[in-house]
C-alpha atoms as a PDB file:
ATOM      1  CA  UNK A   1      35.665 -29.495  13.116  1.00  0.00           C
ATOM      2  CA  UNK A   2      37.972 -28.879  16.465  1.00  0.00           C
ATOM      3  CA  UNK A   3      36.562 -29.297  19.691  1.00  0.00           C
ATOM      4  CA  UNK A   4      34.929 -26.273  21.114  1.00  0.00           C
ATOM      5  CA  UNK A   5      37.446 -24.498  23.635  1.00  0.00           C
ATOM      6  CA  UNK A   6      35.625 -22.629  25.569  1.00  0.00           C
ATOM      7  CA  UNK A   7      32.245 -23.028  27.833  1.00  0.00           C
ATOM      8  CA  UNK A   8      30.249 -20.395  29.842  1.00  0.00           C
ATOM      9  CA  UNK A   9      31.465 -20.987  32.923  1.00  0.00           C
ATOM     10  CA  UNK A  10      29.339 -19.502  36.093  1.00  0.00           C
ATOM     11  CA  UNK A  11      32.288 -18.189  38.667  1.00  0.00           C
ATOM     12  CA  UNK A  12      29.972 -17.346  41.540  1.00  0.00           C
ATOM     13  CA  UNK A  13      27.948 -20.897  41.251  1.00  0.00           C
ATOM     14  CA  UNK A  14      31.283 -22.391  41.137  1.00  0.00           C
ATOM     15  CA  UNK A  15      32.346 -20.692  44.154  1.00  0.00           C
ATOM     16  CA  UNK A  16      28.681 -21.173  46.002  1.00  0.00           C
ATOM     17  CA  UNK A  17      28.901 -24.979  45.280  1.00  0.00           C
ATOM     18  CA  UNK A  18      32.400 -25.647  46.532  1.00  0.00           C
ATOM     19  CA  UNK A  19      33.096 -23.522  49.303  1.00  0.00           C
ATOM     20  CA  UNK A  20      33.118 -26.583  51.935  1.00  0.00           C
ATOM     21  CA  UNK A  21      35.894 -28.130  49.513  1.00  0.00           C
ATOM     22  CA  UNK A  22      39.250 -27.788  50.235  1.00  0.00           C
ATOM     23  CA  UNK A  23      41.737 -26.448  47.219  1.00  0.00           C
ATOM     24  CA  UNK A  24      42.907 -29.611  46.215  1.00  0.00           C
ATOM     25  CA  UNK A  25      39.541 -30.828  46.245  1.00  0.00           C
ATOM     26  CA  UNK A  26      38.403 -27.693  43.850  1.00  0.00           C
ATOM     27  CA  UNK A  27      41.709 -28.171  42.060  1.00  0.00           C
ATOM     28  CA  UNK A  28      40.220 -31.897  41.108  1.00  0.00           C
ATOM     29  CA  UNK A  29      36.703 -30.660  40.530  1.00  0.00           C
ATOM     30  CA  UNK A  30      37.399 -28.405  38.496  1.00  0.00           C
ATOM     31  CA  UNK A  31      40.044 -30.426  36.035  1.00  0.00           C
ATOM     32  CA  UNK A  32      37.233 -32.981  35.637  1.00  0.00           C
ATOM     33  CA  UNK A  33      35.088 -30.379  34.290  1.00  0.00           C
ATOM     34  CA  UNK A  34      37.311 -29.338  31.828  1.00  0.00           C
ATOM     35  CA  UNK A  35      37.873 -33.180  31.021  1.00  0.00           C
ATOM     36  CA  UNK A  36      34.644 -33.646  30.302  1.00  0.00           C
ATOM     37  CA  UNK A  37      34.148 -30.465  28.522  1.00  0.00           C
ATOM     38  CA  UNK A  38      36.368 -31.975  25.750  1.00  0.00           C
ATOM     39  CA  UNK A  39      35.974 -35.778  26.225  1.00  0.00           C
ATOM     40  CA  UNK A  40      32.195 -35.935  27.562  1.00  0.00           C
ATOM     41  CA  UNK A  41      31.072 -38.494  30.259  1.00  0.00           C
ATOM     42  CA  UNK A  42      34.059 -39.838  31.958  1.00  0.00           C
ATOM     43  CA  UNK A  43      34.917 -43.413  32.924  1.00  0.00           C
ATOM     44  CA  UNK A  44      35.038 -44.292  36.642  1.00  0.00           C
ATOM     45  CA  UNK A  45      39.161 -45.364  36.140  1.00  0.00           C
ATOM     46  CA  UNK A  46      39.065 -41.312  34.295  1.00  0.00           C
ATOM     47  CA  UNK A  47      37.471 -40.155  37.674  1.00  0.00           C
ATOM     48  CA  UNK A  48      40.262 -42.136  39.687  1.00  0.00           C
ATOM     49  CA  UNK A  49      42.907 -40.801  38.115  1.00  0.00           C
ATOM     50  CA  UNK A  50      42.261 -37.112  38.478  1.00  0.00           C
ATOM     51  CA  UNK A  51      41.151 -38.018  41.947  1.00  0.00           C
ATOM     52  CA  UNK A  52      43.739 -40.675  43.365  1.00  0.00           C
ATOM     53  CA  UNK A  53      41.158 -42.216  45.342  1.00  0.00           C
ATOM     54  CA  UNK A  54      37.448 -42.091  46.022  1.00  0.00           C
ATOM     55  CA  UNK A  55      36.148 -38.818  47.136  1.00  0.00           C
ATOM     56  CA  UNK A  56      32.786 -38.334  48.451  1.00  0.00           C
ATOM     57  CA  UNK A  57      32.918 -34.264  48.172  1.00  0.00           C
ATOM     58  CA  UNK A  58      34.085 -34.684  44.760  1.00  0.00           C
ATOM     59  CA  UNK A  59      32.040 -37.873  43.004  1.00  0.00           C
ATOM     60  CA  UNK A  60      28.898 -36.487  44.842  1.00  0.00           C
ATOM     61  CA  UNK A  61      28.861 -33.913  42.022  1.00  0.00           C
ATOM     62  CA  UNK A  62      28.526 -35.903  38.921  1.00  0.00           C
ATOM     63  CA  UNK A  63      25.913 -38.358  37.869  1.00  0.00           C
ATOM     64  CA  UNK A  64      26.730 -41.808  37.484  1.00  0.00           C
ATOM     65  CA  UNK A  65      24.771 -43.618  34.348  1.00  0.00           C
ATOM     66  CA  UNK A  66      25.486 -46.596  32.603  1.00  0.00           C
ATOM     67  CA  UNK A  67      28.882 -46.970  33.491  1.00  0.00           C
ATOM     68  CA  UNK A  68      30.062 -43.317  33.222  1.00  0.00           C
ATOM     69  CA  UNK A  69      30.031 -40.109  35.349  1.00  0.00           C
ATOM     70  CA  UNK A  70      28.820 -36.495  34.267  1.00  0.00           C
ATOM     71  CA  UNK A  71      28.385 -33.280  35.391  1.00  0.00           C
ATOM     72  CA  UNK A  72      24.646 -32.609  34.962  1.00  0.00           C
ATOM     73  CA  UNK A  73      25.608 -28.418  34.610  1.00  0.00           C
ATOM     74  CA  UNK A  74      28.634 -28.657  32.574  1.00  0.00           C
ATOM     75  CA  UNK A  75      27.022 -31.253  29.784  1.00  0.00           C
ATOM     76  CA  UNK A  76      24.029 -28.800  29.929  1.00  0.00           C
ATOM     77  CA  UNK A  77      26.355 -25.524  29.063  1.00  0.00           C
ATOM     78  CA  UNK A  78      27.896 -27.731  26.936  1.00  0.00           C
ATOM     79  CA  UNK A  79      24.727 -28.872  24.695  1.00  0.00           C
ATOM     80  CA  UNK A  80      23.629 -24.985  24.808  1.00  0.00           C
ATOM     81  CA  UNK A  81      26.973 -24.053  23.576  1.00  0.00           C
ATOM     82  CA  UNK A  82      26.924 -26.515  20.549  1.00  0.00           C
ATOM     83  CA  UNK A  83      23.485 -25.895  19.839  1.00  0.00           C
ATOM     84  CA  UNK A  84      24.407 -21.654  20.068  1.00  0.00           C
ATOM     85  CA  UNK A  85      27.464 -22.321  17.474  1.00  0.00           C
ATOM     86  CA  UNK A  86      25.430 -24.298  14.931  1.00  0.00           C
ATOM     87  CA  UNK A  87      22.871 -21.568  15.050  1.00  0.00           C
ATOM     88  CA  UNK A  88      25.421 -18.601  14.146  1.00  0.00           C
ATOM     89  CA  UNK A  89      27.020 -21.247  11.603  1.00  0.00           C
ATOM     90  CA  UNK A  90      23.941 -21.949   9.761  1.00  0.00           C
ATOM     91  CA  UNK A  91      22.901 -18.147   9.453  1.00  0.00           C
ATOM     92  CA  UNK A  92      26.167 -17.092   8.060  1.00  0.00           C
ATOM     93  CA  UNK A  93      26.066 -20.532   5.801  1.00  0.00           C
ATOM     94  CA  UNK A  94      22.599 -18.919   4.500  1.00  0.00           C
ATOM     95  CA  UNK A  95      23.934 -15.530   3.683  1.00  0.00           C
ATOM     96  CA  UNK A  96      27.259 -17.159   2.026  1.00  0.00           C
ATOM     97  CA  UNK A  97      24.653 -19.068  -0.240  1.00  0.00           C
ATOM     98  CA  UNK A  98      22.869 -15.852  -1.289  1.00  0.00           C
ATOM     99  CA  UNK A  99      26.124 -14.722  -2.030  1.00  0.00           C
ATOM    100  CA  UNK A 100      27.287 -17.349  -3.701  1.00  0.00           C
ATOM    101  CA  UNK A 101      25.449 -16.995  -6.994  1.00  0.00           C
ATOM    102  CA  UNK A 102      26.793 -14.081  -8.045  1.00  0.00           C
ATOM    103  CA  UNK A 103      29.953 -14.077  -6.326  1.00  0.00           C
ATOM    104  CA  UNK A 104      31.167 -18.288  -6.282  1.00  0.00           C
ATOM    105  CA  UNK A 105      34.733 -17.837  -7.293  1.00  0.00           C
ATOM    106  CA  UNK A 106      36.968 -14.989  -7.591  1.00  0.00           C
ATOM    107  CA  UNK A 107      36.754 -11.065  -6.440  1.00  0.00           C
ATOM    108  CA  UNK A 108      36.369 -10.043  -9.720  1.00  0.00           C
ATOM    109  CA  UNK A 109      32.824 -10.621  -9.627  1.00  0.00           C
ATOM    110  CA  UNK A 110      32.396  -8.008  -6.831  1.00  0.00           C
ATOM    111  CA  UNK A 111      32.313  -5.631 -10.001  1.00  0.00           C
ATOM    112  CA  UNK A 112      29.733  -6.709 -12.072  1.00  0.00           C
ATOM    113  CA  UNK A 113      26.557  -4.694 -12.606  1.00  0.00           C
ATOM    114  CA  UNK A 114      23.971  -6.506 -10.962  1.00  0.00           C
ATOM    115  CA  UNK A 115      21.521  -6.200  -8.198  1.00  0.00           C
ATOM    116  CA  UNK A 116      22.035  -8.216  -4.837  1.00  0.00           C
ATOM    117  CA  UNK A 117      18.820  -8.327  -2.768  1.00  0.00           C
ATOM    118  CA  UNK A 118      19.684  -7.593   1.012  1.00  0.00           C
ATOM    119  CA  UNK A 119      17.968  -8.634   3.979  1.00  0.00           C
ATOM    120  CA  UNK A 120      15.227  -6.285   5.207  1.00  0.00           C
ATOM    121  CA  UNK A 121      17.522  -6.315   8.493  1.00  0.00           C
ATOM    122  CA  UNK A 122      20.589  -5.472   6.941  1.00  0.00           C
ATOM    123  CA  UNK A 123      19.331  -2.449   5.387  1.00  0.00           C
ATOM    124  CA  UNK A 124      18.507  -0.753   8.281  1.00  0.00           C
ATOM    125  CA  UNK A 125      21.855  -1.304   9.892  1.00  0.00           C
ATOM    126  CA  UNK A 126      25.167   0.770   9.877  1.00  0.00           C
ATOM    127  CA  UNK A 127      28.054  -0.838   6.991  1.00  0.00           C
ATOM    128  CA  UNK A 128      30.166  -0.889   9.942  1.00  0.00           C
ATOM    129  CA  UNK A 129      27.649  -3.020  12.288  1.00  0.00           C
ATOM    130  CA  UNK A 130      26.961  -5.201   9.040  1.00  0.00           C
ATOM    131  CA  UNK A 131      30.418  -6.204   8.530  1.00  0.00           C
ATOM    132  CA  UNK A 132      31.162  -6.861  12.113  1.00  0.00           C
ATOM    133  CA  UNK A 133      28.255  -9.157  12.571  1.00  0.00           C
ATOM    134  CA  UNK A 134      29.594 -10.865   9.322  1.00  0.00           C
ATOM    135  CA  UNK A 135      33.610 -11.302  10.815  1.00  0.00           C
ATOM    136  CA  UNK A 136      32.078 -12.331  14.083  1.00  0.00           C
ATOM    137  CA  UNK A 137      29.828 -15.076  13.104  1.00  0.00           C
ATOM    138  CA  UNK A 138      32.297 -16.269  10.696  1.00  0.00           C
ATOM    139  CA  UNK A 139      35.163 -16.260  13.472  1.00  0.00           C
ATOM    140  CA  UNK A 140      32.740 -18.293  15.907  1.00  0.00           C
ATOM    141  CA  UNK A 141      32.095 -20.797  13.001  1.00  0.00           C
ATOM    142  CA  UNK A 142      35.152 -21.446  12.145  1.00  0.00           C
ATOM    143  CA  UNK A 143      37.056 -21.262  15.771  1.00  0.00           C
ATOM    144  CA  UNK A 144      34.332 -22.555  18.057  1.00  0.00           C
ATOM    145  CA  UNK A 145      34.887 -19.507  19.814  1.00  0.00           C
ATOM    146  CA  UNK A 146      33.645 -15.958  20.547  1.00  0.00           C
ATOM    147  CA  UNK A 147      35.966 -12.794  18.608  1.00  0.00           C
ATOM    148  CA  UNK A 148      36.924 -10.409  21.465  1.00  0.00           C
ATOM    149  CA  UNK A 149      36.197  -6.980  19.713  1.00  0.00           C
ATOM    150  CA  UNK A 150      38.049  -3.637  20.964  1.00  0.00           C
ATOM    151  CA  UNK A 151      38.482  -0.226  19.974  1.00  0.00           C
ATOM    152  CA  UNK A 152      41.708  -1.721  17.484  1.00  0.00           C
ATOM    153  CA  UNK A 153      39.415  -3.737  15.027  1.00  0.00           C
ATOM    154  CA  UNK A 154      36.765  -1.357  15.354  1.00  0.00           C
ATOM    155  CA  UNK A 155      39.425   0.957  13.814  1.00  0.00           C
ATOM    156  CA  UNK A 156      40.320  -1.235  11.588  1.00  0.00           C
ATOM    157  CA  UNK A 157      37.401  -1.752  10.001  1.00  0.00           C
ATOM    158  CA  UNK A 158      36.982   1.431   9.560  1.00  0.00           C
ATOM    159  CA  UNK A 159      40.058   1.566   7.464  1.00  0.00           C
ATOM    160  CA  UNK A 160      39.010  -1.699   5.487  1.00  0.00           C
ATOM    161  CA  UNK A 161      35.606  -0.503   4.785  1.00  0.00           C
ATOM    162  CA  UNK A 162      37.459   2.461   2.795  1.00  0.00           C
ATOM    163  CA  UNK A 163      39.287   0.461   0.816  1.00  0.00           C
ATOM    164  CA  UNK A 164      36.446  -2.018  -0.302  1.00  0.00           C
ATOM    165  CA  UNK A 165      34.543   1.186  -1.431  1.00  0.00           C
ATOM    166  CA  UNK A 166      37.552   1.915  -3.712  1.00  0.00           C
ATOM    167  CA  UNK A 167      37.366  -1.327  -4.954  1.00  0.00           C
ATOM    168  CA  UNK A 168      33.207  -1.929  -5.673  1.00  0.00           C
ATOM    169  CA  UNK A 169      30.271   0.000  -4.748  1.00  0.00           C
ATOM    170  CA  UNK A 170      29.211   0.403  -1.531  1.00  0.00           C
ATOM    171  CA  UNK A 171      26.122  -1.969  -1.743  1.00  0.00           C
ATOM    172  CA  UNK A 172      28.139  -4.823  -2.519  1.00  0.00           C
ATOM    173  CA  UNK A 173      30.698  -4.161   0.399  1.00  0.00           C
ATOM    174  CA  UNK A 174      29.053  -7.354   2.346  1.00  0.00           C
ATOM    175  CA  UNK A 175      29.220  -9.745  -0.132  1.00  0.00           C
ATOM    176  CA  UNK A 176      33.111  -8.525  -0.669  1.00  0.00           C
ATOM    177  CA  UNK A 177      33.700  -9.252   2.648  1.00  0.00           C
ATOM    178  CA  UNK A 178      32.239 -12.311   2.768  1.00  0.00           C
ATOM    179  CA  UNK A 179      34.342 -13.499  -0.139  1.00  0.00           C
ATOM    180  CA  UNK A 180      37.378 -12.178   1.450  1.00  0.00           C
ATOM    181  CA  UNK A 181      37.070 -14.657   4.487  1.00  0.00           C
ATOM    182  CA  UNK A 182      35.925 -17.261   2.852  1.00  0.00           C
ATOM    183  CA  UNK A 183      37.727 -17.705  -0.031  1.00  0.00           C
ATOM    184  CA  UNK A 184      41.581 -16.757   1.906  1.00  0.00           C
ATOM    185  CA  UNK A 185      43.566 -19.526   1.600  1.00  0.00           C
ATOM    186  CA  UNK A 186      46.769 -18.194   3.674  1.00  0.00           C
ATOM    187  CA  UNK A 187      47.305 -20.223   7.041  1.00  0.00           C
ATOM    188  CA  UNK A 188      48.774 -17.759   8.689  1.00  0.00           C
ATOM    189  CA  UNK A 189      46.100 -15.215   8.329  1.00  0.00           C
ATOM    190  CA  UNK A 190      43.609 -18.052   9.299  1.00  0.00           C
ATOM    191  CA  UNK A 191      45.473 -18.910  12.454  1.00  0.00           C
ATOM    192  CA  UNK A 192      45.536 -15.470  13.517  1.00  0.00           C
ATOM    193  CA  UNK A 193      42.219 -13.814  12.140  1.00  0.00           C
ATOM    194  CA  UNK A 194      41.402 -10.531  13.062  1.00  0.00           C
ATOM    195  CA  UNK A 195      39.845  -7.622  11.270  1.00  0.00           C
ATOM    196  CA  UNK A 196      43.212  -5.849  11.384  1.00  0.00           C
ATOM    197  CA  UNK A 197      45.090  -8.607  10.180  1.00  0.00           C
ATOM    198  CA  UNK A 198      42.954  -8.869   7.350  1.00  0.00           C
ATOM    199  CA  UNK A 199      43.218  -4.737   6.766  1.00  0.00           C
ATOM    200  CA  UNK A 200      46.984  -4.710   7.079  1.00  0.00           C
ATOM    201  CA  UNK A 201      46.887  -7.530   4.538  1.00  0.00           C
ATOM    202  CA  UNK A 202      44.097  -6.560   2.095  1.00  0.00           C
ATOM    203  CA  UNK A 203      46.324  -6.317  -0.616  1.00  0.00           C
ATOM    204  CA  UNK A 204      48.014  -9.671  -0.124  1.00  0.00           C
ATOM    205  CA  UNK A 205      44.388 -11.440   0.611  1.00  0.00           C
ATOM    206  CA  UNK A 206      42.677 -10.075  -2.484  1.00  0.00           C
ATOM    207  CA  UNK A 207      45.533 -10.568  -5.214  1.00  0.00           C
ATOM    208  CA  UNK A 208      45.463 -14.491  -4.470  1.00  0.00           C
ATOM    209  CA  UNK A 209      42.018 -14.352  -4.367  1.00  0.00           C
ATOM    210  CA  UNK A 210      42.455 -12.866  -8.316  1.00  0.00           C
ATOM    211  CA  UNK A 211      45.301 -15.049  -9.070  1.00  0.00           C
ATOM    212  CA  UNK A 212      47.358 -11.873  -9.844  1.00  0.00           C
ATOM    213  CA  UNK A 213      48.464  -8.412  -8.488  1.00  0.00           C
ATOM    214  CA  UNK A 214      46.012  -5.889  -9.111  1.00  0.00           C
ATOM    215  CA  UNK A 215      47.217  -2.238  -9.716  1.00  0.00           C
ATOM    216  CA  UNK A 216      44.005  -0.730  -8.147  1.00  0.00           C
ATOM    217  CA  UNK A 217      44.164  -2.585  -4.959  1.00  0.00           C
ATOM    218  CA  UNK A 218      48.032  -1.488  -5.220  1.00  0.00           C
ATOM    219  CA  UNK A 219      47.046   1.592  -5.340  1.00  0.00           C
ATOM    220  CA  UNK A 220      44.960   1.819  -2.442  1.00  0.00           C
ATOM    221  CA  UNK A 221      47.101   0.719  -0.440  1.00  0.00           C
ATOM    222  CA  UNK A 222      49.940   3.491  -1.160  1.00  0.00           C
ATOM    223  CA  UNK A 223      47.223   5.998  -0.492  1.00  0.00           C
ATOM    224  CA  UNK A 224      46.010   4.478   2.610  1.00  0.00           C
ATOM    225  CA  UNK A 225      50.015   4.516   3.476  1.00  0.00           C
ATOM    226  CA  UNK A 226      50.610   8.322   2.811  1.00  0.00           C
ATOM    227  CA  UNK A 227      47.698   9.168   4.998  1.00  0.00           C
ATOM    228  CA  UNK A 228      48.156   6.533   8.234  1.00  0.00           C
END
């Protein structure tokens, strides 16, 4: 898996700490941190090089340990950060599981007649909220990064949700989903996941799923068409 891109990062502690610094001091600080964000503890001849020369302002902030220098906050945020994503990855490894034995292979299987047992929690939720905790906590597994949702996807799945209920009954809407994201093969789509990328392109996503074009989804789409 990629290196996480992003971190929590704290403006007004950043500010606080290094308002005695001048810019290119900050300018330095604050490329280390990113350095060691994606390469962890740095090397003295790493610190040297973003830094020209010893700097007292600058070196004072990082811990030096066996050799190598660190940033006691950032590897902290860091650790959090990791230990945040794994969580979200595991639950949404869980719920692919449950769906998994009914569902392992191809979108057919969305239509056969059989009972999925939902999560107490899920129940009591909104198909809407459902489905949007499911895109997000796939999208943070799979980018290392958090979704930014807006008023467009939130429309969007609005329009997707009416199409999957065309397609299979409305209790088996999550598990649909589900497939649809993880079983989408297209790199494009991938690269540039969004909710409305994958409504605009239900039709596409779901016939490779099948193997073939179906006339219902087909249909769904021409309908959606006439009234958008």
């Amino acid at each position: 898996m990629s290196k996480d891109p992003a971190i929590l990062f704290y403006t007004g502690d950043f500010i606080t700490g290094t308002l005695t610094m001048t810019d290119d001091q900050r300018g330095k600080y604050i490329l280390l941190l990113c350095l060691q964000h994606q390469k962890g503890r740095l090397t003295e001849k790493d610190m040297l090089k973003i830094c020209k020369t010893y700097d007292e302002d600058i070196f004072e902030k990082f811990i030096s340990k066996d050799g190598k220098f660190y940033n006691d906050r950032m590897e902290e945020e860091t650790l959090k950060r990791k230990a945040y994503s794994e969580s979200r990855r595991k639950n949404r490894l869980s719920s692919l599981k449950k769906t998994s034995k009914t569902y392992d292979k191809h979108m057919e299987d969305i239509n056969e007649n059989e009972d999925i047992s939902k999560d107490k929690d899920e129940s009591e939720k909104s198909l809407h909220s459902i489905l949007k905790e499911i895109f997000l906590d796939y999208y943070l597994a799979n980018k290392q990064m958090e979704f930014y949702w807006n008023a467009k996807e939130a429309r969007s799945l609005k329009n997707l949700i009416t199409k999957l209920k065309h397609y299979t009954d409305e209790k088996k809407i999550p598990d649909a989903f589900r497939i649809m994201l993880e079983q989408n093969k297209d790199k494009w789509i991938n690269d540039n996941l969004s909710v409305s990328i994958i409504n605009s392109k239900f039709n596409e996503i779901v016939s490779k799923i099948k193997g073939s074009v179906d006339p219902r989804l087909e249909e769904i789409e021409r309908k959606h068409d006439e009234l958008s």
